[in-house]
Protein backbone atom coordinates (compact mmCIF):
# COMPACT_ATOMS: atom_id res chain seq x y z
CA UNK A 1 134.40 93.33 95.37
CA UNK A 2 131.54 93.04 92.79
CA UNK A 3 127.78 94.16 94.52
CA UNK A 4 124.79 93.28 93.43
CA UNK A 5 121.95 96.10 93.81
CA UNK A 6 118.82 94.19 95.29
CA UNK A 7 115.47 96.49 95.45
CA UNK A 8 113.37 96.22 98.32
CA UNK A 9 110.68 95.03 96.93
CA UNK A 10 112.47 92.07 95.46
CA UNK A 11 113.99 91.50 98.65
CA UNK A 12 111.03 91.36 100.58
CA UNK A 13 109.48 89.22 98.00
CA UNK A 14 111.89 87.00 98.10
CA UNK A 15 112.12 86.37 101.63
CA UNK A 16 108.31 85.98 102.02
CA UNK A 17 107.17 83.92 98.72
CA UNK A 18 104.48 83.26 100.48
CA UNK A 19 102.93 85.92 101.65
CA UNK A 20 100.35 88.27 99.45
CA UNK A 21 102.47 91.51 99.31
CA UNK A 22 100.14 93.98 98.39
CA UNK A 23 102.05 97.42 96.69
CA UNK A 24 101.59 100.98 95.62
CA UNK A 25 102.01 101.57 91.66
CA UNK A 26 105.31 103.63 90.91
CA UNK A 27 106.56 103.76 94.09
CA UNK A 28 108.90 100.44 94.37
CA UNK A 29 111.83 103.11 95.52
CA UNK A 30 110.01 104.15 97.87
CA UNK A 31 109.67 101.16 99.80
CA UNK A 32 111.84 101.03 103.30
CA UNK A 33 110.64 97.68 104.91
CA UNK A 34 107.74 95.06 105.80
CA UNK A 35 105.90 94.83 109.14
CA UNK A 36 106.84 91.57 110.15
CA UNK A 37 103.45 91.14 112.44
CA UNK A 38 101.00 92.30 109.47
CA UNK A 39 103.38 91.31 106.50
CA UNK A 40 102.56 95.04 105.22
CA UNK A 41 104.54 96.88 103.05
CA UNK A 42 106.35 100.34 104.44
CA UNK A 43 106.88 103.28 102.27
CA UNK A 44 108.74 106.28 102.99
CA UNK A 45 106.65 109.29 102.59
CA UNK A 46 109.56 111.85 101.78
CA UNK A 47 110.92 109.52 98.97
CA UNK A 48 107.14 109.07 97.79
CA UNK A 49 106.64 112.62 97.14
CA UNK A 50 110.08 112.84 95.53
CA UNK A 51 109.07 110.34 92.59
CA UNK A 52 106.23 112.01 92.33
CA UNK A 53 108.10 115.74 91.92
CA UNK A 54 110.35 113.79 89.42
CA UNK A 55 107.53 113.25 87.39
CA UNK A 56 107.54 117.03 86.87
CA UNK A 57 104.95 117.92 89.61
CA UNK A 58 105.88 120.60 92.38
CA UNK A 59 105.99 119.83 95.86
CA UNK A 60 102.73 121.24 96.34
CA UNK A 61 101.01 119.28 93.70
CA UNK A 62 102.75 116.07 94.51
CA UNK A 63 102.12 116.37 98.34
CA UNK A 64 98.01 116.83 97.07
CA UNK A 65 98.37 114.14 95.08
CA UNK A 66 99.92 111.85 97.34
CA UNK A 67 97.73 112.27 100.36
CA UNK A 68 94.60 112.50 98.26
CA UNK A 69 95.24 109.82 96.08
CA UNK A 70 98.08 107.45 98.06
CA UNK A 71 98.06 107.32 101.31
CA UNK A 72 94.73 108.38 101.36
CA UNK A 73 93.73 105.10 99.77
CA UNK A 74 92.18 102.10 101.96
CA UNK A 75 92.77 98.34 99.53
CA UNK A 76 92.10 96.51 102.66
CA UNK A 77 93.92 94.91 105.38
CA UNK A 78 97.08 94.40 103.90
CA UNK A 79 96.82 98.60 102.73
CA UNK A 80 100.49 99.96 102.69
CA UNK A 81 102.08 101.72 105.76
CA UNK A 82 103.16 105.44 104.89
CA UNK A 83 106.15 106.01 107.88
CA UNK A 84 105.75 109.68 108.13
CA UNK A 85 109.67 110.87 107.44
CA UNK A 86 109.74 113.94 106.08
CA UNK A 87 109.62 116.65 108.81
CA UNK A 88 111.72 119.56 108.10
């Protein structure tokens, strides 16, 4: 049996062609799922900071980052949910 990796993202655009998906730079892996009711995206926070840690910054510095400069963020109604997953 022969599978076919689909990302998120390209699923959820896919299903909803018609929607405006609004998304967070860099962080496509990141993404878990879509609010059906406000067609918003929904990023996991735990994988978030992990791309960012990737990138060579330490947990520390990529937590900073990401609150300050991510999910800190307001773009508007359709602003990305950040599902709050990594509790220790």
């Amino acid at each position: 049996m022969i599978y076919i990796y689909m990302s998120m993202l390209k699923e959820i655009i896919d299903s909803f062609p018609d929607e405006n998906i609004l998304i967070a730079d860099g962080f496509d892996d990141a993404i878990i799922g879509i609010d059906m009711h406000s067609m918003r995206v929904i990023y996991s926070v735990k994988k978030c900071i992990d791309i960012l840690m990737d990138g060579e910054m330490e947990y520390v510095d990529a937590v900073e980052y990401f609150e300050f400069n991510v999910s800190g963020a307001y773009v508007g109604e359709q602003t990305p949910i950040w599902c709050q997953d990594n509790f220790l």
